[in-house]
Protein backbone atom coordinates (compact mmCIF):
# COMPACT_ATOMS: atom_id res chain seq x y z
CA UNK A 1 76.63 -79.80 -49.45
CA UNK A 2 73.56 -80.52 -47.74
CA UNK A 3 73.81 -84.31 -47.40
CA UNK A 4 77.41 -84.33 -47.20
CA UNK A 5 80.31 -84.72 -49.17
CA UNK A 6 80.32 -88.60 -49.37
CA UNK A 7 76.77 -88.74 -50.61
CA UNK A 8 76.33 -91.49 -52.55
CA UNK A 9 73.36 -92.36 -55.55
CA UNK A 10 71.92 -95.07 -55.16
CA UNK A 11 68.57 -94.80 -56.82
CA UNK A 12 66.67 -92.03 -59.17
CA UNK A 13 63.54 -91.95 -60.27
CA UNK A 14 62.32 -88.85 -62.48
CA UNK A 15 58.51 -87.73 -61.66
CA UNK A 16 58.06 -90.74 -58.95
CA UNK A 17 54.53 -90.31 -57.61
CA UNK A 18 53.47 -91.50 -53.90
CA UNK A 19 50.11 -91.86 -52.94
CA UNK A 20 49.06 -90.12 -49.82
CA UNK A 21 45.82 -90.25 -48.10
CA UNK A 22 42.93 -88.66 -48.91
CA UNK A 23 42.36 -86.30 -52.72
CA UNK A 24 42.41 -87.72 -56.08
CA UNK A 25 45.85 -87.32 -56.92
CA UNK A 26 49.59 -88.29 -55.71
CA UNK A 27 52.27 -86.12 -55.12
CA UNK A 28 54.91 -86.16 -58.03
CA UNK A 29 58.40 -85.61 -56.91
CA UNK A 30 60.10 -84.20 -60.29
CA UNK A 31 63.34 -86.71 -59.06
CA UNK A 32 62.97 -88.93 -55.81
CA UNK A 33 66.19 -90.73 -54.70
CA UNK A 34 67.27 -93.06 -52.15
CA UNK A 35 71.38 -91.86 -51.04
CA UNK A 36 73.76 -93.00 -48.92
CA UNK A 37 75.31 -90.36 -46.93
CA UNK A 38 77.57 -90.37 -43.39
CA UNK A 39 76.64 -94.26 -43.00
CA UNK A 40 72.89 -93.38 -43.77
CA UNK A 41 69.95 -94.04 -45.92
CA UNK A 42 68.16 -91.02 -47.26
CA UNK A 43 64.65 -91.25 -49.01
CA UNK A 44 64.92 -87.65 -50.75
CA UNK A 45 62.31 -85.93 -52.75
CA UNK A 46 63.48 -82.91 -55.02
CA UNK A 47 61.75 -79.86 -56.30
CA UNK A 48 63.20 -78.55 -59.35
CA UNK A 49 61.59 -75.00 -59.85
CA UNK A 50 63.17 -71.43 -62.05
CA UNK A 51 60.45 -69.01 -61.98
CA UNK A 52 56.94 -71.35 -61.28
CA UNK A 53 55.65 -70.51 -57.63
CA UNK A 54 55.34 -73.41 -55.47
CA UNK A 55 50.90 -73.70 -56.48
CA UNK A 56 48.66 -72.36 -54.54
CA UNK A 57 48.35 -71.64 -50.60
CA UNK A 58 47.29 -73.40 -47.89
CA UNK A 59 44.39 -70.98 -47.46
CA UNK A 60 43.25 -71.20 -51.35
CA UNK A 61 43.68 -74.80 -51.16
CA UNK A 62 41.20 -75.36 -48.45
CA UNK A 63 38.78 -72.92 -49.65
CA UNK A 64 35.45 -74.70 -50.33
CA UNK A 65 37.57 -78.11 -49.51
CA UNK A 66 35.99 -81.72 -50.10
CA UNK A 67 36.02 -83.94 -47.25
CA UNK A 68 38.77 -85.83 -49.29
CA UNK A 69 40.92 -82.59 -49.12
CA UNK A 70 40.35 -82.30 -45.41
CA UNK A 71 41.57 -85.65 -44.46
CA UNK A 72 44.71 -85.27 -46.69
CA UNK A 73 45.66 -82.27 -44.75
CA UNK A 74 44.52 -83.67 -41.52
CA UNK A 75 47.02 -86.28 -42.76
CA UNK A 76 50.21 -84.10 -43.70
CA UNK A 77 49.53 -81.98 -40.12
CA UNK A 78 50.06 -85.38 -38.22
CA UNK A 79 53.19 -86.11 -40.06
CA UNK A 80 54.69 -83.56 -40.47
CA UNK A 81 54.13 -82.32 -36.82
CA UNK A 82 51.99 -79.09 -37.98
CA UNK A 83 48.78 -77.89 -36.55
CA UNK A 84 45.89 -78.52 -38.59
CA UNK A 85 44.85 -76.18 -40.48
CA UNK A 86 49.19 -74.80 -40.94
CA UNK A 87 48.78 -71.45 -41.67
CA UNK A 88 46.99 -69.83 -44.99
CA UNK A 89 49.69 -68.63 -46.59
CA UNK A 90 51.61 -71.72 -46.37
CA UNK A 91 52.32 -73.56 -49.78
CA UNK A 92 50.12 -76.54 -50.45
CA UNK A 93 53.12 -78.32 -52.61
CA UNK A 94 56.15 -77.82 -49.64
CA UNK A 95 53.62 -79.65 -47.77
CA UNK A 96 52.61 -82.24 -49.89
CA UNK A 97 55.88 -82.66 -51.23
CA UNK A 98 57.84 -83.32 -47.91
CA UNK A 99 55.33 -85.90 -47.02
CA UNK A 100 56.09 -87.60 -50.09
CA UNK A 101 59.60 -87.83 -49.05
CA UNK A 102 58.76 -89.09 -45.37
CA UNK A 103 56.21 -92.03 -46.94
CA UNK A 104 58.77 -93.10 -49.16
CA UNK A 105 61.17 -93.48 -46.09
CA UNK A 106 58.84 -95.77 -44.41
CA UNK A 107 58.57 -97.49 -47.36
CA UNK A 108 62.18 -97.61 -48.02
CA UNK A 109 63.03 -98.42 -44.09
CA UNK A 110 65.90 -95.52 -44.57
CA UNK A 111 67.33 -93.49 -41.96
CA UNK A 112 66.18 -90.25 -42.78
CA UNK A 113 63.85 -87.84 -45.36
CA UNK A 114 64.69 -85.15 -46.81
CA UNK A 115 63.37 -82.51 -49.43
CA UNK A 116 65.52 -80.59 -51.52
CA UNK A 117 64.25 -77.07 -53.64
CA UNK A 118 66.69 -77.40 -56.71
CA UNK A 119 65.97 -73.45 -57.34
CA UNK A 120 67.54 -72.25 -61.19
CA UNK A 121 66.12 -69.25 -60.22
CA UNK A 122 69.13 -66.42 -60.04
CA UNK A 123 67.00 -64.59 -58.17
CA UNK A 124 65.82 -67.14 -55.59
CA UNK A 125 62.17 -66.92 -56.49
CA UNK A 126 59.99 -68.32 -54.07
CA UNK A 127 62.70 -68.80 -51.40
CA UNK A 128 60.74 -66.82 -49.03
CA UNK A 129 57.40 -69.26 -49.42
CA UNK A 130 60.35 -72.23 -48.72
CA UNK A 131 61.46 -70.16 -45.44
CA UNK A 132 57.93 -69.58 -43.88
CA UNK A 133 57.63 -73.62 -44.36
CA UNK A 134 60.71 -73.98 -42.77
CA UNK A 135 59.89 -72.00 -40.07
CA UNK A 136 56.09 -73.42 -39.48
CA UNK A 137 57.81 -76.73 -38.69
CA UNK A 138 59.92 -74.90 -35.93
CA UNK A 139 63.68 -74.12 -37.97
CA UNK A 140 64.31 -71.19 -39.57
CA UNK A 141 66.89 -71.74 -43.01
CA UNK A 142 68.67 -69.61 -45.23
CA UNK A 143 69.53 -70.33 -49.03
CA UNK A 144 72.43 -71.52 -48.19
CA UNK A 145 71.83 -74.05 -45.01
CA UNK A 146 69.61 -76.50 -44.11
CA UNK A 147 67.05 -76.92 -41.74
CA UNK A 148 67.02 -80.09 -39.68
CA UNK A 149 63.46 -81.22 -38.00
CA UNK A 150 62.38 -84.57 -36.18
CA UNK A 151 59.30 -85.52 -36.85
CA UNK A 152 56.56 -86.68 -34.33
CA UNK A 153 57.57 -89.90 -35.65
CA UNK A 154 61.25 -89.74 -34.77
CA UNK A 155 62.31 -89.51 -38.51
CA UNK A 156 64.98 -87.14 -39.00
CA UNK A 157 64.13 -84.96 -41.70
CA UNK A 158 66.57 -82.26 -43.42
CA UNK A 159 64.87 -79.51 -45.70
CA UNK A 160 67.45 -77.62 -47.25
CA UNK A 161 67.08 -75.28 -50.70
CA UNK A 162 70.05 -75.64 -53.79
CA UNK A 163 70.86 -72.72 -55.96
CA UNK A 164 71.54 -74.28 -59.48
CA UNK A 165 73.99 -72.80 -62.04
CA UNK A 166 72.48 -70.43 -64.50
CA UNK A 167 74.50 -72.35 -67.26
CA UNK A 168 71.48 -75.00 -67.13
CA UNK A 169 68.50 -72.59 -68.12
C-alpha cells in the first residue's frame, strides 16, 4: 500500500486538469484526489495506463520548441528539482504529470504530493520509462515500492507505480 493502510478518500475528480506555466494546454490527471493518510493530506495525481507509452520524450518534446515550451520546462525543472533540460529520453508526461500533483498541493495547502502509475499492463509496460524518472529525481523504485523525494520546496513527494488486476481489462 503505497499511502498506507488507513488511507482515506476524501475527494476524486476524473480527468482534473491544472494549468501550469507556459504551452497551450494543462495537464489532465485521468483521477486527481485529495487523501488522508497517517494524519496527512495528500494532493495525488494518478496515471491510469495498459499498453499506451507515457507520449513522447523529453528530447522529441523540445525539438524545434516554442518559447512557450521552454518556459514550461524551465518551470517543471525548478519544481521538481531537475536540471533543465532533464535528460532526452525522459518522458514529457511523468514530468508534467507530477507537477500537476505538486500545484494542486499548494493549492490544496496538503501535506504532501504524490503521483501514482495505475499500470493494467500484465506485463509492466513502460515501467522502465517510470524508473529512469524516478531515478533523474535522485530515488531509484521498483514495481512494487515507492520512491520518496523532497522537493526544493520542502514538499514531500512519493512516486510509487500500482499493478492493477487483469480482471479490469
Amino acid at each position: 500500500m503505497l499511502l498506507g493502510g488507513n488511507a482515506e478518500l476524501l475527494l476524486a475528480l476524473p480527468e482534473h486538469k491544472v494549468s501550469l506555466p507556459g504551452g497551450g494546454r494543462a495537464s489532465q490527471c485521468d483521477v486527481f484526489a485529495l487523501v488522508r493518510a497517517s494524519g496527512e493530506t495528500v494532493a495525488l495525481a494518478v496515471e491510469a495506463k495498459v499498453d499506451e507509452p507515457f507520449g513522447p520524450t523529453v528530447g522529441a518534446w523540445l525539438d524545434g520548441a516554442s518559447a512557450g515550451r521552454l518556459g514550461r520546462m524551465a518551470f517543471l525543472c525548478e519544481l521538481l528539482g531537475l536540471e533543465n533540460p532533464p535528460p532526452d529520453r525522459l518522458r514529457y508526461q511523468l514530468l508534467h504529470r507530477t507537477a500537476a500533483a505538486v500545484v494542486e498541493a499548494g493549492r490544496f495547502k496538503t501535506d504532501r504530493a504524490a503521483m501514482i502509475v495505475q499500470s493494467f499492463s500484465p506485463e509492466r509496460r513502460w515501467f522502465e520509462d517510470f524508473a529512469a524518472f524516478c531515478e533523474a529525481l535522485g530515488q531509484p523504485v521498483d514495481p512494487s515500492g515507492a520512491a520518496r523525494v523532497t522537493l526544493p520546496s520542502g514538499l514531500p513527494l512519493l512516486l510509487g507505480w500500482a499493478s492493477g488486476s487483469e480482471a479490469f481489462l
